[in-house]
Structures are given as structure tokens and as C-alpha cells.
Protein backbone atom coordinates (compact mmCIF):
# COMPACT_ATOMS: atom_id res chain seq x y z
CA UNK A 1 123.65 22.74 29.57
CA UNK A 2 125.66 23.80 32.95
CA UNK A 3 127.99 26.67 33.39
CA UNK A 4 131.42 24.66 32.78
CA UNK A 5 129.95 23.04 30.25
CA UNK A 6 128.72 26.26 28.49
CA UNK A 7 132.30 27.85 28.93
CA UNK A 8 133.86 24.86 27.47
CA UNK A 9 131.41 24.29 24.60
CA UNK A 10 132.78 28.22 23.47
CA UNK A 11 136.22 27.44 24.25
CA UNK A 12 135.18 24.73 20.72
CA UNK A 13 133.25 27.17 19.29
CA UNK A 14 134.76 30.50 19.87
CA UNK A 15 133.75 31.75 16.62
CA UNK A 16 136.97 31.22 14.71
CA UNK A 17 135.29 28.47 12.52
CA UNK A 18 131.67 27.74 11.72
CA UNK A 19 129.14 26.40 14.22
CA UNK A 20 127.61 23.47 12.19
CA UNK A 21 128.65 22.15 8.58
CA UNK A 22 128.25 25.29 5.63
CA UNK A 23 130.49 27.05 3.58
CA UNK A 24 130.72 30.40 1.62
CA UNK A 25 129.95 28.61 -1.49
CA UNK A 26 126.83 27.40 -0.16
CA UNK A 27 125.49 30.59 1.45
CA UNK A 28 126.52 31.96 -1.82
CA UNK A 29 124.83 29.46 -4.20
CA UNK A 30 121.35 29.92 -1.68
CA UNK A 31 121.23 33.06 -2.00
CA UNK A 32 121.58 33.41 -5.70
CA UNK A 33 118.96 30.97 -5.50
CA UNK A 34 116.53 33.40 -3.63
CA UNK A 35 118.00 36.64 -5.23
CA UNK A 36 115.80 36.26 -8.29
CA UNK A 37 112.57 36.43 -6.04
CA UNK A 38 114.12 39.42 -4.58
CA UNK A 39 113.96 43.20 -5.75
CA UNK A 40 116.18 46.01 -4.48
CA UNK A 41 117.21 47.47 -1.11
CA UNK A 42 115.55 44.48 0.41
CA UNK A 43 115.38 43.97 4.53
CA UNK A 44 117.10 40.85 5.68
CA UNK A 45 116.89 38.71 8.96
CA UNK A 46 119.47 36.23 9.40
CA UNK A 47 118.12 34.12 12.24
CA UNK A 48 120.74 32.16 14.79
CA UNK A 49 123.64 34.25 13.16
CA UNK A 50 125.85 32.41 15.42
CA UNK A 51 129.65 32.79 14.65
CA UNK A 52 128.77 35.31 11.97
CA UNK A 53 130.03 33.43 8.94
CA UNK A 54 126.92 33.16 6.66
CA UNK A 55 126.28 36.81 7.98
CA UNK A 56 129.23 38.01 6.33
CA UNK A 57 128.62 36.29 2.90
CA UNK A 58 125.17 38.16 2.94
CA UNK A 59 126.89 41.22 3.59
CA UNK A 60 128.99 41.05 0.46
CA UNK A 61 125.67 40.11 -1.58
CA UNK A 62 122.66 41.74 -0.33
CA UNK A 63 121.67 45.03 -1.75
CA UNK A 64 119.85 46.37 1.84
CA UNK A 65 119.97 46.03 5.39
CA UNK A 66 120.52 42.89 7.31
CA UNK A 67 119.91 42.19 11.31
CA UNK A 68 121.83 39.40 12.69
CA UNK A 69 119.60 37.85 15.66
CA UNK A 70 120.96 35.50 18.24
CA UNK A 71 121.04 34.96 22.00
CA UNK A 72 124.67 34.33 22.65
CA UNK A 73 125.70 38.03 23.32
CA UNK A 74 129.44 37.11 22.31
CA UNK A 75 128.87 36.54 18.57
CA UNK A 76 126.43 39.07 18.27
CA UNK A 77 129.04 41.69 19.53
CA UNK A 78 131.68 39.61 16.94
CA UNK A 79 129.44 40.33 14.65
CA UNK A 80 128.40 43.83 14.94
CA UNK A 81 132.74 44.38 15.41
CA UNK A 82 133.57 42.88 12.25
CA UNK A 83 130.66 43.39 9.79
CA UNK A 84 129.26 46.11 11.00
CA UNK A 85 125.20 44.67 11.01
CA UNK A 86 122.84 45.66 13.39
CA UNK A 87 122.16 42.68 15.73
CA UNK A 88 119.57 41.70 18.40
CA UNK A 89 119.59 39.56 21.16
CA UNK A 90 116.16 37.66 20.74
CA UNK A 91 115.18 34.12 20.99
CA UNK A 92 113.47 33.31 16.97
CA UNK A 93 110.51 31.86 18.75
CA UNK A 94 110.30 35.35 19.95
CA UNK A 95 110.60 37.80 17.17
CA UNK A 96 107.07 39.87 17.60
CA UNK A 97 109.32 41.03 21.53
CA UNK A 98 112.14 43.03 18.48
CA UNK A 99 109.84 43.18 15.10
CA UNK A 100 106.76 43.94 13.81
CA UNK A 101 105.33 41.85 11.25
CA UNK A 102 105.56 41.45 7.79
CA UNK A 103 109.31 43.63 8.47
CA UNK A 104 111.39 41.22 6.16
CA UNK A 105 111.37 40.30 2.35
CA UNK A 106 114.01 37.28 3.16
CA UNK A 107 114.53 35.51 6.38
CA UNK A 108 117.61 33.72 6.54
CA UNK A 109 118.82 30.61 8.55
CA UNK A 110 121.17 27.74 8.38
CA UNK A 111 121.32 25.09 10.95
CA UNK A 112 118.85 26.51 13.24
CA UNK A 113 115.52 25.78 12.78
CA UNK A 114 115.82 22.58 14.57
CA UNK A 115 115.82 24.56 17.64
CA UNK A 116 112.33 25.47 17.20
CA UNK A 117 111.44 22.58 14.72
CA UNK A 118 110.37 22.25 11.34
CA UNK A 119 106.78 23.00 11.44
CA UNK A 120 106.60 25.62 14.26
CA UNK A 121 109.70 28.05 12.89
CA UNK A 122 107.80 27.78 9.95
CA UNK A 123 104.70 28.87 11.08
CA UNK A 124 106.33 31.33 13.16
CA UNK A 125 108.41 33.25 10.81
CA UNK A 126 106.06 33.56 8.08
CA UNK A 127 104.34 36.45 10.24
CA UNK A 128 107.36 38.87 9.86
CA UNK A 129 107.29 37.78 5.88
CA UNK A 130 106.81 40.71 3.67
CA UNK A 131 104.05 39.92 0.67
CA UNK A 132 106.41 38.11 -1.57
CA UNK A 133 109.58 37.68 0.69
CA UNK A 134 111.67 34.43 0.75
CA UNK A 135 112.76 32.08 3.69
CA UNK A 136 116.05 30.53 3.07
CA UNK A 137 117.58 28.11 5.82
CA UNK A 138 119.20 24.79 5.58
CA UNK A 139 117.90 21.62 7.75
CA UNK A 140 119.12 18.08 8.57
CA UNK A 141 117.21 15.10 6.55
CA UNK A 142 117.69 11.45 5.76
CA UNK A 143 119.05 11.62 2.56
CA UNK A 144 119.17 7.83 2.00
CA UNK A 145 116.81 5.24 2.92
CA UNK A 146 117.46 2.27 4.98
CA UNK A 147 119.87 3.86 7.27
CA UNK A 148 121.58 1.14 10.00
CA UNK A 149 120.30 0.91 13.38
CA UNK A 150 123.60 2.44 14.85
CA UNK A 151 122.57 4.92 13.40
CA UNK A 152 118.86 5.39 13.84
CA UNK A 153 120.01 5.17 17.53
CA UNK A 154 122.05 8.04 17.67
CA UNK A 155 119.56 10.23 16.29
CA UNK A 156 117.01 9.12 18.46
CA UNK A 157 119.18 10.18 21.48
CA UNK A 158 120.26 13.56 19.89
CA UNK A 159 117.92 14.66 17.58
CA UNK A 160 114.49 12.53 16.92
CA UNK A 161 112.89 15.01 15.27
CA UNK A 162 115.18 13.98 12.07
CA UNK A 163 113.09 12.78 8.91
CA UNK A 164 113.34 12.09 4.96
CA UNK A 165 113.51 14.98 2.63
CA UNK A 166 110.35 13.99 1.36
CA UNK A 167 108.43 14.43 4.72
CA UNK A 168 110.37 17.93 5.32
CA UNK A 169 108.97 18.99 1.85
CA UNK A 170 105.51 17.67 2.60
CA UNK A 171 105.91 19.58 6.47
CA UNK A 172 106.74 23.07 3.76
CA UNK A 173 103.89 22.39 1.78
CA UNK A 174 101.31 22.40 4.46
CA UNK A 175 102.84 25.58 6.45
CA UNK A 176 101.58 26.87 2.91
CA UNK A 177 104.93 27.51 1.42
CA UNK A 178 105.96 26.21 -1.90
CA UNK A 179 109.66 25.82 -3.10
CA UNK A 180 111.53 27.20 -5.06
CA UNK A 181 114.60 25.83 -5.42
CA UNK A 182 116.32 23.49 -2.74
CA UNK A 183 120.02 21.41 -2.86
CA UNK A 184 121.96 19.28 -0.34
CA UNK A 185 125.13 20.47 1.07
CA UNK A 186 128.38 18.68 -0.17
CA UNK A 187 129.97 17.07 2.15
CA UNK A 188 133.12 19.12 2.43
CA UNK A 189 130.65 21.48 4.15
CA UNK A 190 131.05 18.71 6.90
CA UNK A 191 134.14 18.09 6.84
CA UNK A 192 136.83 20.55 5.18
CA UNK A 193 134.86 23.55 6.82
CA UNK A 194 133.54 22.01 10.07
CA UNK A 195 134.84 18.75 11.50
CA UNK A 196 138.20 19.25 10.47
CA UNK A 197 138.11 22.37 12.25
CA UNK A 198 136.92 20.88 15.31
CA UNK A 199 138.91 17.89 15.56
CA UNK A 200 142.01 20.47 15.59
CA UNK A 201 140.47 22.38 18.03
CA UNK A 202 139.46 19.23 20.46
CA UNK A 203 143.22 17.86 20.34
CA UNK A 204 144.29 21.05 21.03
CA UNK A 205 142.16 21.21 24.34
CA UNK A 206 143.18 17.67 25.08
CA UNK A 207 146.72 18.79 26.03
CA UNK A 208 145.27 20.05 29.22
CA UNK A 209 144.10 18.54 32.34
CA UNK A 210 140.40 18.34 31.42
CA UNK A 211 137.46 17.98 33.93
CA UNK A 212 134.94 14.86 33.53
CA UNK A 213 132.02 17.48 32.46
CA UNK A 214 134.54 18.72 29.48
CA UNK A 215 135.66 14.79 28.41
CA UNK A 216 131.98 14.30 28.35
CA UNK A 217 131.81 17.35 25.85
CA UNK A 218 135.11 15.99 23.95
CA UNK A 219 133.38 12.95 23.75
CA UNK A 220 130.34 13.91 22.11
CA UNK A 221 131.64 15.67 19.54
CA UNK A 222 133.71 12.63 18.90
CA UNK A 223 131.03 10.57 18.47
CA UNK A 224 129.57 13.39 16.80
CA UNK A 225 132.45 12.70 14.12
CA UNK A 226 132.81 9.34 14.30
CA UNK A 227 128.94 8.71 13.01
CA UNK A 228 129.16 11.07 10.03
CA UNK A 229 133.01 9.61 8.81
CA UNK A 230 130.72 5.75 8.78
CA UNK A 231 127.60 6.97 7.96
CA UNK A 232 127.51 10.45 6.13
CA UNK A 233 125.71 9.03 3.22
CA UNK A 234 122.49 8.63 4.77
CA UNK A 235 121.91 12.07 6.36
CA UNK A 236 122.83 15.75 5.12
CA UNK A 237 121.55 19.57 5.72
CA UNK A 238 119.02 20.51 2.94
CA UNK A 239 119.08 24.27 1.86
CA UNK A 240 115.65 25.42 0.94
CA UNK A 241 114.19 28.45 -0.66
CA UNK A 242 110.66 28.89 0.08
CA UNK A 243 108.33 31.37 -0.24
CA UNK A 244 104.22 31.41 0.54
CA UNK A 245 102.10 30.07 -1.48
């Protein structure tokens, strides 16, 4: 991604609204998932904080500390202003360059996984695991068999790695994790809390005189809209709440 693309992408998401779909009532309903599994004063890592919003649930629930990692230095200081968590700008294929391991009894993360993958944040994270910590993070699955080929196309260009819920489970089995409890995301957490939000947001930013880099950007979030308003049904974020085996 270019410079004016960057600085356009955050003038969409400047942190006043979630960065992918999610909700309070999801972060919420995860984590009393995982809080069971859980004693007291427990360390927490939420990994790609982004916009802060999950990070401020977990800071109304967890009994401990909780670092907020990320390497976009302007929600980490939004953050650290408004919540009051220690952050750390650190890439989470990267966590041994800010912690050593087996620091955390739950690693968090919604929507961000795909950045490493599956598999490898997987095998990654469960270094800086405690001996009976938790990973909690949501993912994007097929949710429906069979989906169209407009579809299947779009994912191909923006996100191949994409597979069934049943082949995501079989990827957390054999990182040696087992599940404990797992649940799709409604799809209000799509739409009410995300795309509604953005479509606002884009129409504002439409009133100007926009360059073809940030029409391009307009554009894919339209399209970005357009697919899940036809097609929602077949795909959806999973939240999962693993721990080892």
C-alpha cells in the first residue's frame, strides 16, 4: 500500500468505528467463554489492537494486566490515551523482539490472524502461552457450502487463504490445540457495527474532489460491501477459544 493510499485508508479508519466486523457483545460473550479457563490477575496480550475497541471491552473484564500490540503507532497512542494499557509497537510474527516466552495466560485477537495465517500465528503464539493459557481470536470461514463463483472469485483475488470451518478446526487440531468453545459472529457485527459505519464515512469523503488512487480505495470497500449485502450467508468470522492440548 502507497503513501496516499495509506493516508486515505486512515482518513476511513481513523479509529472512530471498528476496523473489521465485531461488537462489544461479542468480545464480551468470547471472553466469558475463555474466563472459566482463566484464574486471577491473569497477563493478557491483545494482538493487532487496532482501533482499540475490543481492547477496551477487556479492560472492563479482565482481572490483570493487558498489552495492546500493533504497528500503526496512531492507535496504539489512542489507545494508551483513552484506556490507559501499556502498548507496543511490534509486528505478531515478531513477539520474541518485546516478550519472552510463555509471558501470557490469554492471547487475544480478532480479525488478525489472517495477516500471518492460520497455521503459522498459531504456531507462533503458542510460544509466549503460559502452561494452561487460552488463545482467543476470531477468523474468516466459509460458513456455507456451495458458495457462487462470484464469489469464490473475489476471495481468490483478496484473500485465498479463506476455507470451511471444518478445515480451520482441523488446521487447530494439528497446531496441537483443542477447543473449547467457538461461535460465529451475527451478522449485525457486519453490518450495524462495521459497514454501516463505513458506508457513512465513504459518502462523506465522496463530497470532495477525490484522487484516482482514493476512488480506487472507495471502490474496494464498495465492492467490499456489495459482496457481503448478496452473499453474507456463505462466509462469517469464527471466534475460537483454544487452548493446548
Amino acid at each position: 500500500m502507497d503513501k496516499e493510499m495509506m493516508e486515505f485508508f486512515f482518513k476511513i479508519h481513523n479509529g472512530d468505528f471498528r476496523g473489521g466486523p465485531g461488537s462489544d457483545i461479542s468480545t464480551e460473550r468470547a471472553y466469558n467463554s475463555a474466563k472459566g479457563f482463566l484464574g486471577k490477575n491473569i497477563s493478557v496480550l491483545d494482538i493487532g489492537a487496532g482501533s482499540g475497541f475490543q481492547t477496551r471491552v477487556l479492560k472492563k473484564l479482565v482481572d490483570g494486566k493487558i498489552t495492546a500490540l500493533d504497528t500503526t503507532e496512531i492507535y496504539l497512542t489512542k489507545i494508551k490515551r483513552e484506556t490507559g494499557v501499556e502498548t507496543v509497537n511490534c509486528s505478531m510474527d515478531s513477539l520474541e523482539k518485546s516478550f519472552s516466552h510463555a509471558s501470557f495466560d490469554l492471547i487475544w485477537s480478532e480479525g488478525a490472524v489472517y495477516i500471518m495465517g492460520l497455521a503459522n500465528g498459531l504456531k507462533h503464539w503458542k510460544l509466549f502461552l503460559k502452561q494452561g493459557g487460552i488463545i482467543g481470536f476470531s477468523h474468516i470461514s466459509w460458513i456455507q457450502d456451495n458458495p457462487p463463483k462470484e464469489l469464490l472469485d473475489y476471495w481468490e483475488e483478496n484473500y485465498p487463504q479463506i476455507t470451511t470451518l471444518d478445515e480451520n478446526k482441523k488446521i487447530i487440531d494439528e497446531e496441537g490445540y483443542e477447543i473449547k468453545d467457538y461461535f460465529i459472529l451475527p451478522s449485525t457485527d457486519w453490518t450495524k457495527n462495521y459497514y454501516e459505519k463505513i458506508s457513512e464515512r465513504l459518502g462523506m469523503l465522496e463530497k470532495n474532489k477525490l484522487s484516482p488512487v482514493e476512488k480506487d480505495v472507495v471502490e474496494m470497500h464498495r465492492e467490499e460491501m456489495e459482496m457481503y449485502d448478496k452473499y453474507g450467508d456463505y462466509y462469517g468470522y469464527v471466534f475460537f477459544i483454544i487452548s493446548l492440548k
